[in-house]
Protein backbone atom coordinates (compact mmCIF):
# COMPACT_ATOMS: atom_id res chain seq x y z
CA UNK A 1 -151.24 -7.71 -87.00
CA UNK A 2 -150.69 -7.87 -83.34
CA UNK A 3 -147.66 -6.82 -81.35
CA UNK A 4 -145.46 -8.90 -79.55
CA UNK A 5 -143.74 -7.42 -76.79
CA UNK A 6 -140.26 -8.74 -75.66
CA UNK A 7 -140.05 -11.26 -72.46
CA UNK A 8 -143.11 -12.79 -70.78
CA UNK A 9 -145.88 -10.53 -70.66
CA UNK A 10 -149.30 -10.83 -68.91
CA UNK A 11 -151.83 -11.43 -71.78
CA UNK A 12 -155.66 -11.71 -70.95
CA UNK A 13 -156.92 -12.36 -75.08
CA UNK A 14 -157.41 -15.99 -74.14
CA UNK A 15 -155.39 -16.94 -77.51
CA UNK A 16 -157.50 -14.80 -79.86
CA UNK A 17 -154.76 -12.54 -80.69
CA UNK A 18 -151.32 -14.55 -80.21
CA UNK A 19 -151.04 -18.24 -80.77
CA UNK A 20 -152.02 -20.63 -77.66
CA UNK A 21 -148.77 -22.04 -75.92
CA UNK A 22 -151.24 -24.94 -73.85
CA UNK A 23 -153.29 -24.57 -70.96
CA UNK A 24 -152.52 -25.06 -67.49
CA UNK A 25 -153.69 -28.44 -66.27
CA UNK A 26 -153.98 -26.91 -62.52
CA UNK A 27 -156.02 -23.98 -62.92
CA UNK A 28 -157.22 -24.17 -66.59
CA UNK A 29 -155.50 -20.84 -67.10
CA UNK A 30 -155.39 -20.29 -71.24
CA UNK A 31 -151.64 -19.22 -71.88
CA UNK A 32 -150.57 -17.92 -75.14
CA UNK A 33 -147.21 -16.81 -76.97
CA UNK A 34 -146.86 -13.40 -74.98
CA UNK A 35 -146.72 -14.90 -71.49
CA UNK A 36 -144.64 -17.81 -72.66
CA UNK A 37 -143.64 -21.14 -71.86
CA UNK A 38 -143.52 -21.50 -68.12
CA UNK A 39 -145.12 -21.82 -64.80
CA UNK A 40 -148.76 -20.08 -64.78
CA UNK A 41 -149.00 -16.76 -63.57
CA UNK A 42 -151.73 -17.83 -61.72
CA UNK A 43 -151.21 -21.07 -59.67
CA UNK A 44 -147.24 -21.53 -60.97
CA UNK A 45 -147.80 -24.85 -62.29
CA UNK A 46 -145.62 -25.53 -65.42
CA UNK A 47 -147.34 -24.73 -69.05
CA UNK A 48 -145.27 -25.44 -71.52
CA UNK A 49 -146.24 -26.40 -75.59
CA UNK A 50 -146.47 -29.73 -76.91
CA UNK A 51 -142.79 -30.18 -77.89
CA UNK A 52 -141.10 -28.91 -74.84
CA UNK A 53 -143.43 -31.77 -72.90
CA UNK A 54 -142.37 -34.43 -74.47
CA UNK A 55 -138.70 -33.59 -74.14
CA UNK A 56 -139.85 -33.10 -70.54
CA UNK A 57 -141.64 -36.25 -70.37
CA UNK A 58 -138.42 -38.21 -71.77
CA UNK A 59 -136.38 -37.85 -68.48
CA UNK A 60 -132.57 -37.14 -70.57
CA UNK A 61 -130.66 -34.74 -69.31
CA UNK A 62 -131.93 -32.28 -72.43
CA UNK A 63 -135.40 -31.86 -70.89
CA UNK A 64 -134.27 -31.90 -67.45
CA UNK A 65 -132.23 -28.85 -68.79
CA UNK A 66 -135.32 -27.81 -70.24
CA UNK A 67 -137.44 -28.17 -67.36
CA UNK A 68 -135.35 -26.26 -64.80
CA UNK A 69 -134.55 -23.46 -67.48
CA UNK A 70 -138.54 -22.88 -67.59
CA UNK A 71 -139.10 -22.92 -64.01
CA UNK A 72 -136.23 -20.68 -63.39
CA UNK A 73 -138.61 -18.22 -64.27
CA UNK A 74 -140.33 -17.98 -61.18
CA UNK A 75 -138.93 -14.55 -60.47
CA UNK A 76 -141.18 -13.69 -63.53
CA UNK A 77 -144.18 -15.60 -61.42
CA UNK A 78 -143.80 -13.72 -58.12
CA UNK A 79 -143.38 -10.15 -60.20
CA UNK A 80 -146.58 -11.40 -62.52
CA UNK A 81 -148.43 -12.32 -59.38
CA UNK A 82 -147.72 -8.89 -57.56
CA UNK A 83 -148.81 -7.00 -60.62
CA UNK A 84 -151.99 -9.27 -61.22
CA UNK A 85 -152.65 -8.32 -57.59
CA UNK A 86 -152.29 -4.52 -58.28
CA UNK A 87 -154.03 -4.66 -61.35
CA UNK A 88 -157.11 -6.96 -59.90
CA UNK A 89 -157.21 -3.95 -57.39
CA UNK A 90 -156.94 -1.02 -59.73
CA UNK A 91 -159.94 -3.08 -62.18
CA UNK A 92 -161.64 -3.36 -59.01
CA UNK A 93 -161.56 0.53 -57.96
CA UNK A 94 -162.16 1.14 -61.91
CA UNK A 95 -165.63 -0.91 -61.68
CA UNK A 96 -166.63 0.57 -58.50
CA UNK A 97 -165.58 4.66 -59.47
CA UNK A 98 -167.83 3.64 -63.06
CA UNK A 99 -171.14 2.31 -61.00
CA UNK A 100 -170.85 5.51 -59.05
CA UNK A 101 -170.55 7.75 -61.74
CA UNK A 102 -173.54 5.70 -63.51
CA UNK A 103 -175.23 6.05 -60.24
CA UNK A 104 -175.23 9.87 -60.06
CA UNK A 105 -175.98 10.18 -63.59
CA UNK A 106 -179.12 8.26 -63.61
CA UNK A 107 -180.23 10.37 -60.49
CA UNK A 108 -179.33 13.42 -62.58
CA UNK A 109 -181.37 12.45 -65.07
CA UNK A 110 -183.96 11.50 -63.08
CA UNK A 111 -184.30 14.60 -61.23
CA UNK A 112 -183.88 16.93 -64.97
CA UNK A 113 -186.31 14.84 -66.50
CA UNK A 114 -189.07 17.67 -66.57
CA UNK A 115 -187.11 19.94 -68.23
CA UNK A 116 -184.83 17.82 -70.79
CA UNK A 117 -188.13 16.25 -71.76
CA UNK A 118 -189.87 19.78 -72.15
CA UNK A 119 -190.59 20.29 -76.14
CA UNK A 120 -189.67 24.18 -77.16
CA UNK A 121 -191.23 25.86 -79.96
CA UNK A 122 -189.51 28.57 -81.29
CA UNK A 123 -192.86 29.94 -82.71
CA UNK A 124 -193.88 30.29 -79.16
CA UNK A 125 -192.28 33.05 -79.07
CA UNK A 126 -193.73 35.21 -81.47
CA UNK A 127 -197.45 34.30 -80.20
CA UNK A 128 -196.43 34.36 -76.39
CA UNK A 129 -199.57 35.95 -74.93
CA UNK A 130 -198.52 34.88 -71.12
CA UNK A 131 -195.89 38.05 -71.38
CA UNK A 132 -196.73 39.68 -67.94
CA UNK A 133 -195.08 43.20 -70.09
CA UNK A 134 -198.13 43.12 -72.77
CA UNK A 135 -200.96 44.62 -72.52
CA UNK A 136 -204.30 43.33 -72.95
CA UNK A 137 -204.91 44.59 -76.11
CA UNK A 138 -201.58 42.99 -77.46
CA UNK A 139 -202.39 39.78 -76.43
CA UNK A 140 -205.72 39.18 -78.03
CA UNK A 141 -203.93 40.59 -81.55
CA UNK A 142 -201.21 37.78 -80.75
CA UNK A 143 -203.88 35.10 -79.97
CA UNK A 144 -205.47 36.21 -83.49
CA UNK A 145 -202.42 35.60 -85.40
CA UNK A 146 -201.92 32.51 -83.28
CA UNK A 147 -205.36 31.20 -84.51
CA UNK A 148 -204.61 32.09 -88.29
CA UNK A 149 -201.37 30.17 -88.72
CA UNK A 150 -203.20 27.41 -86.80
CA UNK A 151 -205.84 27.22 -89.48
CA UNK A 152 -203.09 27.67 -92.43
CA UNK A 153 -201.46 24.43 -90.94
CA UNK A 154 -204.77 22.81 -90.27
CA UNK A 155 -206.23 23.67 -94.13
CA UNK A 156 -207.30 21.35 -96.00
CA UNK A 157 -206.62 23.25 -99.33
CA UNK A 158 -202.99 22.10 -99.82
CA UNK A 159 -200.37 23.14 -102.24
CA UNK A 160 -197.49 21.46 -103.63
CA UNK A 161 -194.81 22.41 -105.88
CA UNK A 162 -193.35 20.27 -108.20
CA UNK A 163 -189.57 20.36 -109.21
CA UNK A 164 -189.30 18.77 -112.25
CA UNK A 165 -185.42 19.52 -112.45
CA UNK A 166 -184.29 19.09 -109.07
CA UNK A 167 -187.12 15.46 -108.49
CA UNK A 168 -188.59 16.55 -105.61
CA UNK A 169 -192.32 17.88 -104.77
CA UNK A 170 -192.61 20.85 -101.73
CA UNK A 171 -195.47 20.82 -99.99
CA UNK A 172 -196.25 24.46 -99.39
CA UNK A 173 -197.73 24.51 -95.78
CA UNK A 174 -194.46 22.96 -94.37
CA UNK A 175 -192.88 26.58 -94.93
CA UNK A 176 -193.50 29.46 -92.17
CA UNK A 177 -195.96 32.13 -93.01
CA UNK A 178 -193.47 34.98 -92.50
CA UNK A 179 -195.84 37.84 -92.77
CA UNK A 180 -198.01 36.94 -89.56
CA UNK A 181 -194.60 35.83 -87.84
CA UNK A 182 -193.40 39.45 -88.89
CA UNK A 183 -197.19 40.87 -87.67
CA UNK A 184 -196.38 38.98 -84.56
CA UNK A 185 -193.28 40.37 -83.78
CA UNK A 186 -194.60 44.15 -84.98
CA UNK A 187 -197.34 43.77 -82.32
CA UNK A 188 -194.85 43.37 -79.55
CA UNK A 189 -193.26 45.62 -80.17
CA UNK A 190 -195.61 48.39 -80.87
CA UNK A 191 -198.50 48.52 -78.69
CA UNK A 192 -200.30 50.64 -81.46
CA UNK A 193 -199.90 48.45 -83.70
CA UNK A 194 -202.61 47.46 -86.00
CA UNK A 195 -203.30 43.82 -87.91
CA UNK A 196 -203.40 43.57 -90.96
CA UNK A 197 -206.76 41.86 -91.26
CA UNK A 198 -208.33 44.65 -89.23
CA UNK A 199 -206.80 47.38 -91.29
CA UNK A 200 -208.49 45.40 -94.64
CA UNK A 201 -211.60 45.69 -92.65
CA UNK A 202 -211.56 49.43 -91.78
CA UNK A 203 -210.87 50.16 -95.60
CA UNK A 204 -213.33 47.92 -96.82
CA UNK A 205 -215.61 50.42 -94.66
CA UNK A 206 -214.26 52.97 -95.74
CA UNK A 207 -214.87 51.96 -99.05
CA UNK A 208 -218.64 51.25 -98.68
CA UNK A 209 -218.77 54.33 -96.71
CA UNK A 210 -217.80 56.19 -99.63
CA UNK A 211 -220.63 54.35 -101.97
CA UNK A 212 -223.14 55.42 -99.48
CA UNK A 213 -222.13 59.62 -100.40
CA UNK A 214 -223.99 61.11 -103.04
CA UNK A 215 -221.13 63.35 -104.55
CA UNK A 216 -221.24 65.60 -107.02
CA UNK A 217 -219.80 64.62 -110.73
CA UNK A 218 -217.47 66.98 -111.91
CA UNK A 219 -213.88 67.25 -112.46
CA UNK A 220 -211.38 68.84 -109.89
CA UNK A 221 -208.61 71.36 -111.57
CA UNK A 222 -205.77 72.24 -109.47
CA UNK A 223 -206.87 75.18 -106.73
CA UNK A 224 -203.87 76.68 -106.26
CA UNK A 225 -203.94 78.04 -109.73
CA UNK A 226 -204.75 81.96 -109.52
CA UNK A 227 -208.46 82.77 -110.57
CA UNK A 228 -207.65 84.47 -113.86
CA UNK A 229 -205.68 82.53 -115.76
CA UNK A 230 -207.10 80.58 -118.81
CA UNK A 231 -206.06 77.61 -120.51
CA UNK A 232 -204.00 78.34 -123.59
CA UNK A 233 -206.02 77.88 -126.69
CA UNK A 234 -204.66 76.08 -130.24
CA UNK A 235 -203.93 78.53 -133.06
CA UNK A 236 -203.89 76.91 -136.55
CA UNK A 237 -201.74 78.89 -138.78
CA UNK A 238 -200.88 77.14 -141.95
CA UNK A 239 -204.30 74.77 -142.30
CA UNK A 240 -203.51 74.33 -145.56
CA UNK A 241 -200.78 72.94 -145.25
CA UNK A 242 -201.99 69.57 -142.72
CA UNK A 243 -202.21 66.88 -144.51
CA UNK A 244 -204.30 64.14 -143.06
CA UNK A 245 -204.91 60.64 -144.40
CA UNK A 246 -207.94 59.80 -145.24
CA UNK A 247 -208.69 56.92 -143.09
CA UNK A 248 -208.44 58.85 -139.76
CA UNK A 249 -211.56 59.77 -137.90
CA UNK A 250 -212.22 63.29 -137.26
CA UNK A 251 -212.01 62.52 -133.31
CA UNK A 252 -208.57 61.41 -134.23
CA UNK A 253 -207.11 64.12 -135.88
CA UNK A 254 -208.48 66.39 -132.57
CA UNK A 255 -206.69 64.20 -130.61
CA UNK A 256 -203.71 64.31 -132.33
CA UNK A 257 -203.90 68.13 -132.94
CA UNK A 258 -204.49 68.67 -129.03
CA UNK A 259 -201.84 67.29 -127.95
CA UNK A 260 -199.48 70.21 -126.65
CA UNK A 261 -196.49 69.97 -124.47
CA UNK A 262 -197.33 73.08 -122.26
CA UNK A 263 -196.07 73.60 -119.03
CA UNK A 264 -199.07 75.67 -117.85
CA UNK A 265 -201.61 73.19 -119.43
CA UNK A 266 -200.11 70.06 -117.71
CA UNK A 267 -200.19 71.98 -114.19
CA UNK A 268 -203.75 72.58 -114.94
CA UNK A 269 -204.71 68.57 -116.18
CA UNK A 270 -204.88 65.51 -113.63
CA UNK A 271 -204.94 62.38 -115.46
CA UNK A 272 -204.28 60.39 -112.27
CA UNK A 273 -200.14 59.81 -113.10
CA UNK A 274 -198.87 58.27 -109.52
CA UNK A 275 -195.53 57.46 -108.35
CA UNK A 276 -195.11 55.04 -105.23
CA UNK A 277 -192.26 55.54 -102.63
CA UNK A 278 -191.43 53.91 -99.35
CA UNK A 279 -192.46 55.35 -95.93
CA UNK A 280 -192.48 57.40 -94.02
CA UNK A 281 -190.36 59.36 -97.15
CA UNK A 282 -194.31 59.49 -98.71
CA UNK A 283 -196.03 61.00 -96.04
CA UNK A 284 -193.77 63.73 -95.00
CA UNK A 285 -193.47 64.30 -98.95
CA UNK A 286 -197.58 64.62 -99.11
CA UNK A 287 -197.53 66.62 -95.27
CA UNK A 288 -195.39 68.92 -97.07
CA UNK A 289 -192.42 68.41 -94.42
CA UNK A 290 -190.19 66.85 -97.34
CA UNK A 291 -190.23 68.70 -100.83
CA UNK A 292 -188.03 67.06 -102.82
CA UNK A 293 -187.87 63.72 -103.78
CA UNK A 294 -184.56 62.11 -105.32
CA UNK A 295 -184.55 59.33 -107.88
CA UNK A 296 -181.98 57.77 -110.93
CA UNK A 297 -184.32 58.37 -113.43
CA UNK A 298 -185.66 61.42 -115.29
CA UNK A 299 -189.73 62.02 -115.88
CA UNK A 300 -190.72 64.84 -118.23
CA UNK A 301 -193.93 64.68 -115.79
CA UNK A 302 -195.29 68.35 -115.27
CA UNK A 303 -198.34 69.02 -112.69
CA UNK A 304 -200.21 66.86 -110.38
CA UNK A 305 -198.51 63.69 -108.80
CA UNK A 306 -200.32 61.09 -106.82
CA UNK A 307 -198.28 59.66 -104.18
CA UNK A 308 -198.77 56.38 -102.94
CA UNK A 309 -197.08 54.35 -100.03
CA UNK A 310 -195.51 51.27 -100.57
CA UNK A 311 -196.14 47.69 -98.93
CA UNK A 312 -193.14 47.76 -96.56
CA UNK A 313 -193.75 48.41 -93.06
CA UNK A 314 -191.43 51.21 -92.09
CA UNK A 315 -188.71 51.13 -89.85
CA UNK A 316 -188.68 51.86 -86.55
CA UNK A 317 -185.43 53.78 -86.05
CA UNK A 318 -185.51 55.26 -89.89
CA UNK A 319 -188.36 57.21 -88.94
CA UNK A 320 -186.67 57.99 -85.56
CA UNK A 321 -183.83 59.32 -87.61
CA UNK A 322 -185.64 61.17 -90.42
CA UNK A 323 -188.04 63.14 -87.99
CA UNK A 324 -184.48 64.34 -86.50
CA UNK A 325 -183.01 65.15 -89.59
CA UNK A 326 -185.82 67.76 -90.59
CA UNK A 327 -185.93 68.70 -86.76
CA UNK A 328 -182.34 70.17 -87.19
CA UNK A 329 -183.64 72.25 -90.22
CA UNK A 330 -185.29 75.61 -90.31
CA UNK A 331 -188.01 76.30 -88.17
CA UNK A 332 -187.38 72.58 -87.56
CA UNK A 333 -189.55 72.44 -84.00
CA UNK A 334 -192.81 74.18 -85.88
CA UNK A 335 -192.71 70.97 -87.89
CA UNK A 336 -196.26 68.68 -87.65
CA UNK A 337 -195.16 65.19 -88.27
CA UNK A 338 -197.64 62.38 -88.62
CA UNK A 339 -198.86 59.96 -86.14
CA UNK A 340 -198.89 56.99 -87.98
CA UNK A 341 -197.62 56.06 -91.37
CA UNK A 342 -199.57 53.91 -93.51
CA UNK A 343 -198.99 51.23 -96.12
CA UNK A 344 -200.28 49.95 -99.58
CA UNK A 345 -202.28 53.23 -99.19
CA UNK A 346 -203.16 56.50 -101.47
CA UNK A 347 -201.92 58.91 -99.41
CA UNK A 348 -202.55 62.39 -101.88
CA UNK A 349 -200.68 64.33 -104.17
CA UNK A 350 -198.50 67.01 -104.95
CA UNK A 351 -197.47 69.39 -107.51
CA UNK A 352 -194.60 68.65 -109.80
CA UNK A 353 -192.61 71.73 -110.75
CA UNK A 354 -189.72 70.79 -112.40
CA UNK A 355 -187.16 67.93 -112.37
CA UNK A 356 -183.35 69.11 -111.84
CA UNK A 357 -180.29 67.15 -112.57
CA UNK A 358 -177.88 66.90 -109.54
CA UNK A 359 -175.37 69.71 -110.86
CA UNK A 360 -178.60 72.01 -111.57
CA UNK A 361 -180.19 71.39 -108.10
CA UNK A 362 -177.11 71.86 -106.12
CA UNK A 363 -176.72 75.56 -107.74
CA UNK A 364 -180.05 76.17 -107.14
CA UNK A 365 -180.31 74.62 -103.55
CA UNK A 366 -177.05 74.63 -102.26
CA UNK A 367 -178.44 73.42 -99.05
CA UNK A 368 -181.11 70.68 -100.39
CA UNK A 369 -182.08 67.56 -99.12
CA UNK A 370 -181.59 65.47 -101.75
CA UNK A 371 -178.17 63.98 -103.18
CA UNK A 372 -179.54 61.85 -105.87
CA UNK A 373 -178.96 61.80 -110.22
CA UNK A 374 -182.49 63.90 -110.61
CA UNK A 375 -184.57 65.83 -107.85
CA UNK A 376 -188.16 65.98 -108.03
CA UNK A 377 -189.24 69.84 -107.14
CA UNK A 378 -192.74 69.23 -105.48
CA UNK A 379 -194.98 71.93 -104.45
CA UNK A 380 -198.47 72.63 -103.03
CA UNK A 381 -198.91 69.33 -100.98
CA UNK A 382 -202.71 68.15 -100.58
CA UNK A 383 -203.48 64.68 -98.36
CA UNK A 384 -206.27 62.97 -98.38
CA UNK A 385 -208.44 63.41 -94.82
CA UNK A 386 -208.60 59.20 -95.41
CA UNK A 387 -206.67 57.22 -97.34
CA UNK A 388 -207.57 54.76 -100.31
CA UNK A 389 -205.74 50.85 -100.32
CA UNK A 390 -204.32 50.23 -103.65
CA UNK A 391 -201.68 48.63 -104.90
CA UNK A 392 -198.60 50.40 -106.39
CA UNK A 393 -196.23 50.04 -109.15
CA UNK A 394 -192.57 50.90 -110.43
CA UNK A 395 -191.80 54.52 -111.62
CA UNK A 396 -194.48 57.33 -112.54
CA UNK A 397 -197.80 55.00 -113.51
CA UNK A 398 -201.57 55.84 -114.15
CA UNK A 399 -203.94 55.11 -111.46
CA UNK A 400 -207.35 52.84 -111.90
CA UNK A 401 -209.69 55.44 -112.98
CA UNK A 402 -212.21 54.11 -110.37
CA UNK A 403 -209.52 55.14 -107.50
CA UNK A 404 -208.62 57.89 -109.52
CA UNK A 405 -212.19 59.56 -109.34
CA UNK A 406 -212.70 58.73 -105.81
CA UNK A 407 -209.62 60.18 -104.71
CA UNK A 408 -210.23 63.26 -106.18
CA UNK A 409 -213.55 63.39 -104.55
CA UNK A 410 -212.39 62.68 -101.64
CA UNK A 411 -209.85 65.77 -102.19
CA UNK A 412 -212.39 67.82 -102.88
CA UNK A 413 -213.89 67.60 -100.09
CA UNK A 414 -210.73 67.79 -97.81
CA UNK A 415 -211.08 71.50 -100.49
CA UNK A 416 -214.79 72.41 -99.62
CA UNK A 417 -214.18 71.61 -95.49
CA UNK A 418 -211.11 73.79 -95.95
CA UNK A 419 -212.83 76.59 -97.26
């Protein structure tokens, strides 16, 4: 519904909103209920509807009346006329002030074209090997990662994912390969940084390497033991009185009769148990810088203790603030701390004294470094000269025997150079 407003009004809808009064037979002007019955606001010739003309057109004294009421409205004319003027003007100034603006917007645009045009890609910026601050050896590992998410886009080997529930299939490749974008931004910002592809390559090696060395078979006790002592030895004292079914080998019952919880014994026999941890907590552990490792959980573990490092890259600033925390210790500038520290790697082992509950340890070490449920009392620290890639696990697990005997053959030698 369209307002009315009182009095005669100029009104440009040509009809369309308010009901047509006539036209005006001068200037064609369209006239509708809001201006009124009256002379045109444009030439002043009288417009009037189709009953007022005919009492016009009758000559009585009623549309004589009629007639001069509707022209008295020439006032309204001259005032309609001297705003029509006005507002012709102000349209006019309107048009003119819009076809500037439009003007200098176009040249705007024209002259910004280069750069609103310009495409960005935000994974530009991990493989940016233009940066004037790089060095030379941190571009070509960018330009390497560059080429290998290239070549994951470009594969042809493509997966997709269907979801059943949620009707819709994901096409695997259309996702970001976060670890090179996380290699990418490692290698700026370490210059000593090293990719992961090469670091595969240098253990595989490694690994060879080690295939190549005739080494001698034999198992490796813990050194640190003094010379004289001797393993404890089984003393049956009531053998009448084992019973023993009859179905169980004889290489059974050994086993079963062997099997002694002694402290001593377990310090003495490596059967390759291995707990993971994060760095660089594993490689001050195995440097012998940190001796006691905190956990939730209790182990009844006595003796030697693989350590391995974890996957996770470590953290710039934790190591920054870990190094400082066992700088502020005894003899805290003496301290050798590692130059790198590794991942996914076999780092070496320890000695496993004892495992202390949090009320135990803090009477025994009132100033210890651990404020954890149970404390892991490590001693004698041994690392490997190089370290083995393996993959780790949660908790206190056993190691792949293959590892496990070429890590300890790799220990001792680390033993014989020592000597």
């Amino acid at each position: 519904m369209t307002m009315k407003l009182p009095g005669r009004n100029s009104c440009e809808c040509q009809a369309s909103k308010h009901k047509l009064v006539g036209n005006c037979l001068k200037c064609g002007r369209v006239v509708c209920e809001q201006e009124g019955s009256g002379p045109c606001f444009y030439c002043g010739n009288l417009v009037c509807n189709r009953d007022e003309k005919q009492k016009i057109q009758s000559n009585t004294v009623e549309g004589n009346t009629l007639k001069n009421e509707l022209m008295n409205r020439k006032w309204r004319e001259q005032d309609q006329q001297t705003s029509n003027i006005l507002d012709d003007q102000e349209f006019s100034l309107n048009d003119i002030a819009k076809a500037v603006a439009h003007k200098n917007k176009l040249i705007e645009f024209d002259r910004t074209s280069a750069q609103r045009t310009r495409v960005i890609d935000d994974a530009a910026d991990y493989f940016d090997s233009n940066n004037k601050w790089l060095s030379s050896e941190q571009r070509s590992k960018l330009i390497k990662l560059e080429k290998q998410i290239q070549e994951k886009k470009q594969s042809s080997n493509k997966k997709f994912t269907i979801d059943f529930a949620g009707r819709r299939i994901i096409n695997e490749l259309e996702y970001p390969n976060d670890d090179i974008y996380n290699e990418a931004r490692s290698v700026q910002e370490n210059a000593h940084y090293k990719l992961k592809a090469d670091r595969e390559m240098e253990e595989q090696q490694q690994l060879e390497l080690l295939k190549m060395i005739d080494w001698e078979e034999h198992e490796i006790l813990n050194r640190n033991l003094p010379g004289n002592f001797t393993a404890p030895q089984w003393v049956e004292k009531n053998p009448k009185t084992v019973s023993v079914c009859s179905n169980v080998s004889v290489e059974d019952r050994d086993r079963q009769r062997l099997r002694i919880q002694d402290k001593d014994l377990m310090e003495m026999y490596d059967d390759g148990q291995c707990l993971t941890m994060h760095q660089p907590w594993a490689s001050l552990l195995v440097r012998g810088i940190k001796m006691h490792e905190g956990r939730t959980w209790h182990t009844a573990h006595r003796g030697r203790l693989w350590i391995h490092a974890a996957a996770k890259e470590p953290d710039t600033q934790t190591i920054y603030d870990m190094e400082t925390f066992y700088r502020q210790r005894e003899n805290g500038d003496q301290i050798d701390f590692p130059s790198e520290y590794p991942t996914s790697m076999l780092l070496g082992c320890v000695e496993l004294v004892d495992c202390l509950e949090r009320d135990t340890y803090t009477e025994k070490f009132p100033k210890g470094e651990s404020d954890s449920d149970y404390v892991f009392i490590c001693k004698n620290p041994q690392e490997l000269f190089f370290k083995l890639p393996m993959k780790g696990q949660h908790k206190i697990f056993k190691l792949d025997p293959q590892v496990h005997q070429t890590a300890k053959k790799v220990l001792l030698r680390r033993t014989a150079n020592t000597a």
